[in-house]
Protein backbone atom coordinates (compact mmCIF):
# COMPACT_ATOMS: atom_id res chain seq x y z
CA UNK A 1 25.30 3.51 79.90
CA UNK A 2 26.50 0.14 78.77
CA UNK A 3 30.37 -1.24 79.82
CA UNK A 4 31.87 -3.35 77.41
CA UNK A 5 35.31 -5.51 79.10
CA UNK A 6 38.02 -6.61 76.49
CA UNK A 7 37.41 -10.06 76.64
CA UNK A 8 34.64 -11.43 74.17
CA UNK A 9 30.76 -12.03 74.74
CA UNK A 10 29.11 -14.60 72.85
CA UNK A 11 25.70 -13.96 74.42
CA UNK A 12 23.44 -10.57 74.72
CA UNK A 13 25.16 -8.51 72.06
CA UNK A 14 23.46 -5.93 70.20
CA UNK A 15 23.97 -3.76 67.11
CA UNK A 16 26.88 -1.71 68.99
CA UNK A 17 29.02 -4.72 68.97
CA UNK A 18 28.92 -6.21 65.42
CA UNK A 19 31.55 -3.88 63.71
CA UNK A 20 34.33 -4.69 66.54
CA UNK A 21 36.34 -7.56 65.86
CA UNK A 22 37.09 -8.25 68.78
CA UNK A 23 39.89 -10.42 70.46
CA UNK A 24 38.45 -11.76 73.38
CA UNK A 25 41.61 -12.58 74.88
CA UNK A 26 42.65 -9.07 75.21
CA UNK A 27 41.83 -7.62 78.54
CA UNK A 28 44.07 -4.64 78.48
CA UNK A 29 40.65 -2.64 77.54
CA UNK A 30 37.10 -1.35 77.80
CA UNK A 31 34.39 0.54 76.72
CA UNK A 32 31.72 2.70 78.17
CA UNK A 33 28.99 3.26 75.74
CA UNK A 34 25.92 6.02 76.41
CA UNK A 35 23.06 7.21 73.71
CA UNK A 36 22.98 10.75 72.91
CA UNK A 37 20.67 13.07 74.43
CA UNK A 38 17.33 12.86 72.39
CA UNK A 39 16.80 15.81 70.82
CA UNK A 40 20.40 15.10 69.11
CA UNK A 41 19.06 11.57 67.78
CA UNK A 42 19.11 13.07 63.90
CA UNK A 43 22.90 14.10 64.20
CA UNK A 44 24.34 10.98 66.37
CA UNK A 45 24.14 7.38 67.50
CA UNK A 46 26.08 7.19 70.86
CA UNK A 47 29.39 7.72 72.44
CA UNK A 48 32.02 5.00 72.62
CA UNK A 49 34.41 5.83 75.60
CA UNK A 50 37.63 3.14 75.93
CA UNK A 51 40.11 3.78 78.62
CA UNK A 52 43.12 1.06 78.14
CA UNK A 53 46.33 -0.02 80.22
CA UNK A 54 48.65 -2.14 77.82
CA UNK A 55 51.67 -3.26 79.77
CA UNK A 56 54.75 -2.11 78.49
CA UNK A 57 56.55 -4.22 75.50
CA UNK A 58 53.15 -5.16 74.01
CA UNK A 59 50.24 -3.57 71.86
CA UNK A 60 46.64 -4.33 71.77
CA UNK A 61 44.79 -3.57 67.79
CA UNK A 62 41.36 -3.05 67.59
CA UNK A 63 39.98 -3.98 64.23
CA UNK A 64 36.62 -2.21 63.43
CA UNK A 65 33.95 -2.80 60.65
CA UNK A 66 32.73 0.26 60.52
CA UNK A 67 29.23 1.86 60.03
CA UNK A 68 28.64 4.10 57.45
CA UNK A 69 29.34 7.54 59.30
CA UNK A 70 31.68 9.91 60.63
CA UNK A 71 32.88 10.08 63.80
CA UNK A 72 35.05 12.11 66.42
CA UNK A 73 37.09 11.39 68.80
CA UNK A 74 38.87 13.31 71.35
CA UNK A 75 42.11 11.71 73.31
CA UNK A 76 44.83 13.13 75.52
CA UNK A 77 47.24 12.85 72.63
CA UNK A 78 44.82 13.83 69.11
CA UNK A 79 41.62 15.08 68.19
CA UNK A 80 40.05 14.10 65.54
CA UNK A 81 37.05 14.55 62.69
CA UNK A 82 37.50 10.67 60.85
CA UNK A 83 35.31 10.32 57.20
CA UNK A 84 33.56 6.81 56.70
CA UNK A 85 36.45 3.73 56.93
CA UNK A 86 35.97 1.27 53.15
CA UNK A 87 37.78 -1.67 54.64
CA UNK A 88 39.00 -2.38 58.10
CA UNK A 89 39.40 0.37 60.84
CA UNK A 90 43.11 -0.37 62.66
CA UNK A 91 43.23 1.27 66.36
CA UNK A 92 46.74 0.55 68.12
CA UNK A 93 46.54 1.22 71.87
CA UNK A 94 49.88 1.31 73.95
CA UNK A 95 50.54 2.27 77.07
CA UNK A 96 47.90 3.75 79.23
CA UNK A 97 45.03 6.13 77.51
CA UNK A 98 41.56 6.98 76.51
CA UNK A 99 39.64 8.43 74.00
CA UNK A 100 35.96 10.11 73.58
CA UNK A 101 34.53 9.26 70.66
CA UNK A 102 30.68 10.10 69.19
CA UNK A 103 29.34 8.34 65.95
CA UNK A 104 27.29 10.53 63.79
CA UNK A 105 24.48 10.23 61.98
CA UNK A 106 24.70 9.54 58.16
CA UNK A 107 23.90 13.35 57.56
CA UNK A 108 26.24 14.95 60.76
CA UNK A 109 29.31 14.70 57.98
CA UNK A 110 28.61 17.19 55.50
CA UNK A 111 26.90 19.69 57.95
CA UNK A 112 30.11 19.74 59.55
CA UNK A 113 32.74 19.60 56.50
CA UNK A 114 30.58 22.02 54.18
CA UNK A 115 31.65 19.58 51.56
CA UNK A 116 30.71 16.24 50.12
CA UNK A 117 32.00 13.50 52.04
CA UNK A 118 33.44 11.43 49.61
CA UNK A 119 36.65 13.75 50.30
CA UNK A 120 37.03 12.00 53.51
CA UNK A 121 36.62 8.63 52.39
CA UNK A 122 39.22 6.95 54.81
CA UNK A 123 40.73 9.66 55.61
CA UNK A 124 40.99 11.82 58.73
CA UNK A 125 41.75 15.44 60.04
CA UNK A 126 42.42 17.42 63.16
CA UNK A 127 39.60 18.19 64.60
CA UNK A 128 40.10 21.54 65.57
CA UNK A 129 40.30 22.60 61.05
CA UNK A 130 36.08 21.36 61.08
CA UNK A 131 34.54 24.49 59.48
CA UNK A 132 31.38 23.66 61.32
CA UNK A 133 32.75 23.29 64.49
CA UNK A 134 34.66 24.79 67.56
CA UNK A 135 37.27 21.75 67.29
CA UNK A 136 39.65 23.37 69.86
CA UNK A 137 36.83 24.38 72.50
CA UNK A 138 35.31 21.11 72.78
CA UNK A 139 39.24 19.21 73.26
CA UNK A 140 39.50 21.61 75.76
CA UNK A 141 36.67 20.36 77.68
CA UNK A 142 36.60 17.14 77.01
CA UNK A 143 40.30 16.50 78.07
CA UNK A 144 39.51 19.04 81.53
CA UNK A 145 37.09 16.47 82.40
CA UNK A 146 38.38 13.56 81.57
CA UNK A 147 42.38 14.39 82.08
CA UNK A 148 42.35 13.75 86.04
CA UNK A 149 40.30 10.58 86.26
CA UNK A 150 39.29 8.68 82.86
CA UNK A 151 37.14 5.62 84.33
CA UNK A 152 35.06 8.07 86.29
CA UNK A 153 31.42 7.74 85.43
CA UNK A 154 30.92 11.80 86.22
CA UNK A 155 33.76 12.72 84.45
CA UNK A 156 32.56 10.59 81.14
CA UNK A 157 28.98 12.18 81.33
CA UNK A 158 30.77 15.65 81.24
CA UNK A 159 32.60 15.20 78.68
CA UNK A 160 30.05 13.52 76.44
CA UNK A 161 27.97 16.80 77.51
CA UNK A 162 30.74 19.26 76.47
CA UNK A 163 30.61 17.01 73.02
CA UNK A 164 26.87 17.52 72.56
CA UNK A 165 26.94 21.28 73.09
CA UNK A 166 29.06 21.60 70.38
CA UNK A 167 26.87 20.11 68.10
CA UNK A 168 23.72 21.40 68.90
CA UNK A 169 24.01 24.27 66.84
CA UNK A 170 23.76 22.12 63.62
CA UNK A 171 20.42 21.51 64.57
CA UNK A 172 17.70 20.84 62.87
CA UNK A 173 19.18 18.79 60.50
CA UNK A 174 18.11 19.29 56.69
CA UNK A 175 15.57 16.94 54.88
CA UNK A 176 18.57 15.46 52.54
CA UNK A 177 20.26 14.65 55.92
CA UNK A 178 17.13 13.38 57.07
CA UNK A 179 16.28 11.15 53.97
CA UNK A 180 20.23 9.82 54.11
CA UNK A 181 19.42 9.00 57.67
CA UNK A 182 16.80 6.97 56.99
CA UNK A 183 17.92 5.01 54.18
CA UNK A 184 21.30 4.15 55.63
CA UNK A 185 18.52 2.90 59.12
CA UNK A 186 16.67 0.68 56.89
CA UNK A 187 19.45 -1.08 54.92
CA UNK A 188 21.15 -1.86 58.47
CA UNK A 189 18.09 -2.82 59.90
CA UNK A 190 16.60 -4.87 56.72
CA UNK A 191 18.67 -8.18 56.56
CA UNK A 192 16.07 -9.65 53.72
CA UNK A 193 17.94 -6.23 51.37
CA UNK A 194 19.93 -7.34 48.89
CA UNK A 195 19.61 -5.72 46.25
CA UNK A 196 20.55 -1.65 44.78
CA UNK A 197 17.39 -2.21 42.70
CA UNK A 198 15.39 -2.70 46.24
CA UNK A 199 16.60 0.23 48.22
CA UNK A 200 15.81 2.36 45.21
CA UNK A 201 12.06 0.78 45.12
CA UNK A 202 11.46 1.80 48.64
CA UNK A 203 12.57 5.37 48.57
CA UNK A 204 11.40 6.17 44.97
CA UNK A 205 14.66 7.01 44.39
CA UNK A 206 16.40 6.34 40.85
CA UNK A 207 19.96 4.94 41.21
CA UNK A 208 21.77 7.50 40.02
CA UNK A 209 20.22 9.69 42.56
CA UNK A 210 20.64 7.50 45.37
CA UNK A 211 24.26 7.16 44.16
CA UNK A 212 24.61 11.00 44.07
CA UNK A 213 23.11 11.72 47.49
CA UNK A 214 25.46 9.08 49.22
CA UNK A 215 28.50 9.61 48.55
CA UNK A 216 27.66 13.44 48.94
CA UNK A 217 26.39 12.37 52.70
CA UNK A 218 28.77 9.64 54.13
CA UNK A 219 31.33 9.46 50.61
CA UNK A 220 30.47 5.43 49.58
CA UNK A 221 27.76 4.10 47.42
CA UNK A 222 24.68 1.58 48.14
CA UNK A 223 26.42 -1.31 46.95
CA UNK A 224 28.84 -0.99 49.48
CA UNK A 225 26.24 0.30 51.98
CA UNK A 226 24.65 -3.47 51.75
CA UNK A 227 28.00 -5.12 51.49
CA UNK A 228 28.81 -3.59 55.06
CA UNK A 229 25.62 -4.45 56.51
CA UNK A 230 26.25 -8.07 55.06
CA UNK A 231 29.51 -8.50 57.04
CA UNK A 232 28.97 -7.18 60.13
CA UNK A 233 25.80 -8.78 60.40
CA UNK A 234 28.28 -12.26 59.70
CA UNK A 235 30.91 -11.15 61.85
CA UNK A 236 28.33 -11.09 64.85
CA UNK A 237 26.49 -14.42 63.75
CA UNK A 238 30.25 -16.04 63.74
CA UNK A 239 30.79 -15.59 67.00
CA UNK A 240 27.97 -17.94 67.84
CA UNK A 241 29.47 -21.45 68.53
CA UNK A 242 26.71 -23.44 66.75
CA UNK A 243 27.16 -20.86 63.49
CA UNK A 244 27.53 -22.86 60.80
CA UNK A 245 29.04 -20.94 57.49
CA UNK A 246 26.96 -22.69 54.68
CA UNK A 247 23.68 -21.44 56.70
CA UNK A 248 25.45 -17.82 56.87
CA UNK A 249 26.51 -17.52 53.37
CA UNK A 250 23.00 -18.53 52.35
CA UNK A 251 20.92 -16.21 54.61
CA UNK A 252 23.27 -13.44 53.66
CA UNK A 253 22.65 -13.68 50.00
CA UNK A 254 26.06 -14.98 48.79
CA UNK A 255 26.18 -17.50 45.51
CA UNK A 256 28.17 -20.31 48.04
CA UNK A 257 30.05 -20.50 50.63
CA UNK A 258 33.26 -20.23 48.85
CA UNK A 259 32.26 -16.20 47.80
CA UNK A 260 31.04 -15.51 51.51
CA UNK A 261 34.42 -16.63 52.36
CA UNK A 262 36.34 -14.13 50.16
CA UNK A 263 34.30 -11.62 50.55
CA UNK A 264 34.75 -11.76 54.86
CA UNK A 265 38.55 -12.55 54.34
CA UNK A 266 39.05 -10.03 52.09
CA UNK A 267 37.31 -7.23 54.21
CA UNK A 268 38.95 -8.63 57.86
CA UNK A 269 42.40 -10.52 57.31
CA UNK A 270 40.87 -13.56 58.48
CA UNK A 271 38.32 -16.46 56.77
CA UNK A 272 35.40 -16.64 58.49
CA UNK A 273 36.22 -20.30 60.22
CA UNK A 274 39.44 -18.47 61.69
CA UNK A 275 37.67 -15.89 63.05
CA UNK A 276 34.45 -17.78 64.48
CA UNK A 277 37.58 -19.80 66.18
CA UNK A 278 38.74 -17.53 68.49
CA UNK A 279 35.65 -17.41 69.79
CA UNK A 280 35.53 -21.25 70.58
C-alpha cells in the first residue's frame, strides 16, 4: 500500500497520480492506495482510500482526469456505482470524512449494470440499485470497518476485502471484457498512439466495431480514449519544473502549441502554464 499526502510531489509519481489535479497546497487530505488481490486483476485496478479533515468555513475540490472505467465508492454519507467521467471529475470534501473507492477494469461496468455503459456516461447511482451486485451488503461492511477508526491500516484492508468479495462472483470475466481490457491497457500505455486508424490496426478491429464495443464497455469512443490518455499523460509531464509546453504539445501529437493549449484548458479550467505554476 502506497500513502499519498495532500500536498504535491514533483518527483517519483506513477500512473496512479496523473488523473489528479492536484493542489499541492492543500493538506486537509490523503490517500491510501492498495492493488487488488490477483486473481481480481481482470475486474479492477486498485483501491483509492482518502480520509480528509477540512476545518470548518472552508472546502477542499479535488479535480480528477479520469480513466476510462467505472468505479465505486463507499462513504459514511453515500454509496455509489459512478459510469466513466467525459470532462473533469469535481469531489468537494468538507468537514471530516472518508471514502472507499475501487476502480474497475474497462469490462467490470457492464457485468455489473447488465447494460451498455454508455447509459452511465457521467452519470452516477446508488450503489445499492447495481443488478449485479449486493450494493447494501458490501456498505454495510465497509462502513463496520471503517466507521470507528478511518486511518487505520487494519481497518482499510478489511474493508477493501469486504469490497473484493463482492465482486468475485463476476468472475471470470468474458472475452469481450477481456479484449476491452486490453485495448483500453495499450492505448494508456502506448504514448507513440495517435491515431483511431492505429488502434484498429493492432486489434484487427474495423472502426465501427471498435466504436460499438466501447461505448458498450466503458460508454465513450477511441477518439476520446486517446484524447484522455493525451492529457493526463500532459498533466503529469507539467508538473515537472523544467517542462517546457512547445516540447509537450509536440511529443503529444498536437498541430502547435496553441491547440495543446485549448485542448488542456478546455478539459481542466486552467491553461497548461497556469497549471504547471502551481507546481513552481
Amino acid at each position: 500500500m502506497t500513502t499519498s499526502p495532500g500536498a504535491g510531489r514533483t518527483a517519483a509519481r506513477d500512473d496512479i497520480e496523473r488523473a489528479h489535479l492536484v493542489d499541492p497546497t492543500d493538506h486537509t487530505w490523503s490517500i491510501a492506495r492498495a492493488s487488488v488481490s490477483p486473481d481480481l486483476g481482470d475486474l479492477a485496478r486498485r483501491f483509492w482510500i482518502p480520509v480528509w479533515d477540512v476545518p470548518e468555513g472552508r472546502d477542499s475540490v479535488q479535480r480528477v482526469l479520469q480513466y476510462p472505467v467505472c468505479l465505486i465508492v463507499v462513504s459514511d454519507g453515500y454509496t455509489r456505482f459512478y459510469g466513466v467521467v467525459s470532462g473533469l471529475s469535481h469531489t468537494m470534501l468538507t468537514g471530516r470524512g472518508w471514502a472507499v473507492g475501487v476502480m474497475l477494469q474497462p469490462a467490470a461496468g457492464h457485468l455489473l449494470t447488465r447494460e451498455p455503459v454508455r447509459r452511465m456516461t457521467d452519470r452516477f447511482v446508488d450503489l445499492r440499485t447495481v443488478p449485479a451486485l449486493d450494493g447494501s451488503a458490501l456498505t454495510r461492511g465497509v462502513r463496520s470497518h471503517m466507521r470507528p477508526d478511518p486511518t487505520s491500516a487494519d481497518a482499510q484492508a478489511q474493508a477493501r476485502e469486504v469490497v473484493e468479495d463482492a465482486l468475485r462472483p463476476l468472475l471470470p470475466v468474458d472475452d469481450e471484457g477481456l479484449l476491452v481490457n486490453a485495448i483500453v491497457e495499450d492505448v494508456e500505455t502506448s504514448p507513440e498512439l495517435l491515431r483511431v486508424d492505429d488502434l484498429c490496426a493492432r486489434f484487427d478491429i474495423s472502426e465501427r466495431t471498435l466504436q460499438r464495443l466501447l461505448h458498450k464497455r466503458i460508454g465513450l469512443g477511441p477518439k476520446w480514449l486517446i484524447r484522455r490518455r493525451r492529457l493526463q499523460e500532459a498533466a503529469d509531464r507539467l508538473r515537472d519544473s523544467d517542462a517546457e509546453l512547445a516540447g509537450i504539445a509536440v511529443d503529444l501529437g498536437y498541430a502547435d502549441q496553441a491547440h495543446f493549449t485549448r485542448d488542456f484548458r478546455r478539459a481542466t479550467g486552467l491553461t497548461p502554464g497556469e497549471f504547471a505554476a502551481r507546481f513552481r
